[in-house]
N, C-alpha and C. Protein backbone atom coordinates (compact mmCIF):
# COMPACT_ATOMS: atom_id res chain seq x y z
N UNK A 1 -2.54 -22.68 2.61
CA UNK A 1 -2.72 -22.92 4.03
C UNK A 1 -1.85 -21.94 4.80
N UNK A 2 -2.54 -21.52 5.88
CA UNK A 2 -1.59 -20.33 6.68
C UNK A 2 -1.85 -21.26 8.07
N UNK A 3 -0.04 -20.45 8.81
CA UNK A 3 0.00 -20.95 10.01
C UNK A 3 -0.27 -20.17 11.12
N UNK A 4 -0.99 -19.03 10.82
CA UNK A 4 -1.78 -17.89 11.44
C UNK A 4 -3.32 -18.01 11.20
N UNK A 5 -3.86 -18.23 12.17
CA UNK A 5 -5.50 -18.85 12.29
C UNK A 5 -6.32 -17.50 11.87
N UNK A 6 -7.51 -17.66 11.30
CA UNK A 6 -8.40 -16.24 11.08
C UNK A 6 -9.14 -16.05 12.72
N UNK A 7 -9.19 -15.37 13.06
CA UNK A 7 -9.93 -14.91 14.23
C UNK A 7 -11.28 -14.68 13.89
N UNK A 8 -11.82 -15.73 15.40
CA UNK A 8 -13.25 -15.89 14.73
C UNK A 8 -14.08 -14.72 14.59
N UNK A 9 -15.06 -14.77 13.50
CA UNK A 9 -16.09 -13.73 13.19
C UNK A 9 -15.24 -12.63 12.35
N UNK A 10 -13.44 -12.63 12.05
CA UNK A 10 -13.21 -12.54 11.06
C UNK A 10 -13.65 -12.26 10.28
N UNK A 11 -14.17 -11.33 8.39
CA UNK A 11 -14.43 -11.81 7.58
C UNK A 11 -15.95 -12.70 7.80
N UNK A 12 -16.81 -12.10 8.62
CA UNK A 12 -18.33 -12.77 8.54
C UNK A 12 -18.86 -12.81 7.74
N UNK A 13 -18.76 -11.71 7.03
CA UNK A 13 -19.47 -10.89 5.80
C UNK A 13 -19.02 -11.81 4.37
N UNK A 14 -17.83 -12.33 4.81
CA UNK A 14 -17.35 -12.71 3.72
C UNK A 14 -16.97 -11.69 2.51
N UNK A 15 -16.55 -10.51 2.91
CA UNK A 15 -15.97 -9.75 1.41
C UNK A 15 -14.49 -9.66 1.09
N UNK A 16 -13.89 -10.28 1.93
CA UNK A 16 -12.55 -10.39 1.62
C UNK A 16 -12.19 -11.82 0.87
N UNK A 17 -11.66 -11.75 -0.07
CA UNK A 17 -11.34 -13.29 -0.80
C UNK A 17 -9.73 -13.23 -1.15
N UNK A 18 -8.77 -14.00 -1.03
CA UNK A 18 -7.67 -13.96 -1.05
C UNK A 18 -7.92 -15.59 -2.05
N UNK A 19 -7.49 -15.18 -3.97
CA UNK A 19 -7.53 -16.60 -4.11
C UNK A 19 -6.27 -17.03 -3.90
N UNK A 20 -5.04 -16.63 -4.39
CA UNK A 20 -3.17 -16.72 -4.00
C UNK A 20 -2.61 -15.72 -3.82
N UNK A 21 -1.73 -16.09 -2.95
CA UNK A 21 -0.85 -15.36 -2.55
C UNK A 21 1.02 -15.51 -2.41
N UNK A 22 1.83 -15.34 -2.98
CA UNK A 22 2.89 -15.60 -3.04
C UNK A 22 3.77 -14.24 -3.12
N UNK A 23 5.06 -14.69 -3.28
CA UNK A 23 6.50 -13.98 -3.79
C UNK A 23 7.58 -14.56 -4.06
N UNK A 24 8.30 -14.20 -5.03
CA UNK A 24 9.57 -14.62 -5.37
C UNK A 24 10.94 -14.16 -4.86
N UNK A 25 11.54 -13.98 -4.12
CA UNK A 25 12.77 -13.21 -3.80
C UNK A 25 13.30 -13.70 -4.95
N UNK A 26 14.23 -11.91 -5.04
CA UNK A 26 15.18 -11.82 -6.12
C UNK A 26 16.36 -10.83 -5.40
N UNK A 27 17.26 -11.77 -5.00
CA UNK A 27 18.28 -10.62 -4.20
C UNK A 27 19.07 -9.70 -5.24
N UNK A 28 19.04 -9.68 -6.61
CA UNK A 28 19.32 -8.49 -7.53
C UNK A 28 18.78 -7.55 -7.50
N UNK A 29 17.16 -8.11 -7.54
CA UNK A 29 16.33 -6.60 -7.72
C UNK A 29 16.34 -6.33 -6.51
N UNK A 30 16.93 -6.73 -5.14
CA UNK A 30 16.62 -6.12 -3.73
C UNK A 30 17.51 -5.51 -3.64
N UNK A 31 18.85 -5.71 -3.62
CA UNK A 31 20.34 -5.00 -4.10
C UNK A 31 20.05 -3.73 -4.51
N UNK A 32 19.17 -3.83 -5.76
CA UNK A 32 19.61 -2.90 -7.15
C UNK A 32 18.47 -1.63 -6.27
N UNK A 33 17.04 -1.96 -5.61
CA UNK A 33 16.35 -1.21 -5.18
C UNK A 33 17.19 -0.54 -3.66
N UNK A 34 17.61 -1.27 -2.74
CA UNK A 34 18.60 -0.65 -1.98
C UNK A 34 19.55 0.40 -2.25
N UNK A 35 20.52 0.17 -3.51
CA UNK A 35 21.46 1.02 -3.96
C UNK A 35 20.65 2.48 -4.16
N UNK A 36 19.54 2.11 -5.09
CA UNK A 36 19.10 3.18 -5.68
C UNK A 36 18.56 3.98 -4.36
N UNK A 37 17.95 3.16 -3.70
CA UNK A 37 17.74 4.41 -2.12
C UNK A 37 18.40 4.46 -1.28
N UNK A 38 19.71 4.02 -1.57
CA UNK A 38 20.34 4.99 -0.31
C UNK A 38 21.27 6.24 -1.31
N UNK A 39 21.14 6.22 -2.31
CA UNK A 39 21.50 7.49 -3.35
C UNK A 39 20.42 8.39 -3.63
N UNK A 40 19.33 8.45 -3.21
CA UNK A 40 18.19 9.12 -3.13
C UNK A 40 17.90 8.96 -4.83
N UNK A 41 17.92 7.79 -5.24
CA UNK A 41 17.33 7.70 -6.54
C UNK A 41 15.85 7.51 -7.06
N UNK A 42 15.07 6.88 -6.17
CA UNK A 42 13.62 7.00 -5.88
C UNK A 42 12.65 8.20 -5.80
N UNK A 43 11.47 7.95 -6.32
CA UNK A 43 10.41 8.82 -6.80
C UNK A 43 9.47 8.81 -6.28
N UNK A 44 8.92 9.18 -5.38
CA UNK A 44 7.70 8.37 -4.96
C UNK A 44 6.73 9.58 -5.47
N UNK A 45 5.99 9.35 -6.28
CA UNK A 45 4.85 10.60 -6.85
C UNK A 45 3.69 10.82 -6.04
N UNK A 46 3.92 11.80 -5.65
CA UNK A 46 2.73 12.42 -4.67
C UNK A 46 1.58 13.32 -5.44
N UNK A 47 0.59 12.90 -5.54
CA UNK A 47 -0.84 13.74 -6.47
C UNK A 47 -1.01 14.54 -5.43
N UNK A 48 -1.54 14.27 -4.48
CA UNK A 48 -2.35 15.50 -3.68
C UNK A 48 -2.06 15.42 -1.93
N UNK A 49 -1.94 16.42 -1.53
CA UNK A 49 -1.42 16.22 -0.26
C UNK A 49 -2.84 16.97 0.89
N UNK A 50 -3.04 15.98 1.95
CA UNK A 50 -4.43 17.19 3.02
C UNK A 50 -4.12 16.77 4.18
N UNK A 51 -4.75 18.30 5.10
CA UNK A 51 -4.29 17.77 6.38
C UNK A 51 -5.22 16.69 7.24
N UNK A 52 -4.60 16.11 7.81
CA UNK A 52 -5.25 15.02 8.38
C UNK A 52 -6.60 15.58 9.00
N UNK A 53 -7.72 16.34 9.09
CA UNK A 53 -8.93 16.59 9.38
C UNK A 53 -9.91 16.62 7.84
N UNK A 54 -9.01 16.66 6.92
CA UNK A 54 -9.78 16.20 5.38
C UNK A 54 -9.53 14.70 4.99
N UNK A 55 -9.55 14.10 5.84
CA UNK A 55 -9.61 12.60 5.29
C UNK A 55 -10.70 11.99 4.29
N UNK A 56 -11.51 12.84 4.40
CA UNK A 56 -12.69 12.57 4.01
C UNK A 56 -12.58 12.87 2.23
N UNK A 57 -11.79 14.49 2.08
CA UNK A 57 -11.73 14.67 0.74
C UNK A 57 -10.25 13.51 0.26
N UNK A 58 -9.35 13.39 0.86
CA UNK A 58 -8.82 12.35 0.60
C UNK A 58 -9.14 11.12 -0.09
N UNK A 59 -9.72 10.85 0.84
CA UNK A 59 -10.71 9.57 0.25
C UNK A 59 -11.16 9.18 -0.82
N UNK A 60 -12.02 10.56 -0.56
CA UNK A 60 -12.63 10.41 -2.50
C UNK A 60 -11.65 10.71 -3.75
N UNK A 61 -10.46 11.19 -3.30
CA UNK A 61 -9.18 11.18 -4.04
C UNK A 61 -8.59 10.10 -4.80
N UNK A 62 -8.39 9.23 -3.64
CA UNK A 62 -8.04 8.26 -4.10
C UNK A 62 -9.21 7.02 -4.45
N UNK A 63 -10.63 7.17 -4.13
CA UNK A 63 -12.15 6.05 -5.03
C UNK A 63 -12.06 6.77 -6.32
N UNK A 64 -11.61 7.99 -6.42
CA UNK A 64 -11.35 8.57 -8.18
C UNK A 64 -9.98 7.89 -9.10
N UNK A 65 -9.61 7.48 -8.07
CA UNK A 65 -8.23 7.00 -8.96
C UNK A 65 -7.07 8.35 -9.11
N UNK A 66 -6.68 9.06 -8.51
CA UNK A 66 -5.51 9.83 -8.65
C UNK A 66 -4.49 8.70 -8.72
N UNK A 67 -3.51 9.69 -10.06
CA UNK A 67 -2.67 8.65 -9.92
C UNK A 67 -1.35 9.49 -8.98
N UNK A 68 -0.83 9.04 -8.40
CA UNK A 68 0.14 9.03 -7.95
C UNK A 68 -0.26 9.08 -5.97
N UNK A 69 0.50 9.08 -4.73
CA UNK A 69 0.42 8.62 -3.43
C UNK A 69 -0.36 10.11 -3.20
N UNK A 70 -1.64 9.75 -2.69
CA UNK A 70 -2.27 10.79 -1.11
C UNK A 70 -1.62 10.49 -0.33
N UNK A 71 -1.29 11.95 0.54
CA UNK A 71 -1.21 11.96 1.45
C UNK A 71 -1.33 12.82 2.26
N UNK A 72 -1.48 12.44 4.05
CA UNK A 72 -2.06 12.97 4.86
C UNK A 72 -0.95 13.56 6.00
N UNK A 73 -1.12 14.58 5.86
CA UNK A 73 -0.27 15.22 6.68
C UNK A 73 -0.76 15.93 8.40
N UNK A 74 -0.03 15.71 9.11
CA UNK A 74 -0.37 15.66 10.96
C UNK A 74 0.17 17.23 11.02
């Protein structure tokens, strides 16, 4: 149950299905992920980078499954 209402006509189509949704806080692993970025210990893997007027080849970048973050550059 949510205490944020769907706005009607929302989801008409019905293709969005949410069966659960949760999280656990763990203030270790939030700690331990903090430390590590403010030491610039983080990775974030970038596959392919385009400028924002190729969104389009983007796209199909990531419906192929590249692994690692597209991104779009201004």
């Amino acid at each position: 149950m949510s205490i944020v209402p769907v706005p009607e006509g929302a989801n008409a189509d019905s293709r969005v299905i949410i069966d659960e949704l949760y999280h656990r806080t763990n203030a270790g692993m939030l700690e331990a992920v903090a430390l590590a970025a403010s030491r610039g210990a983080l990775t974030i893997p970038v596959a392919m980078t385009f400028p924002l007027d190729q969104i389009g080849p983007a796209h199909n970048a990531l419906a192929a499954g590249v692994e690692g973050k597209v991104v779009l550059r201004h």
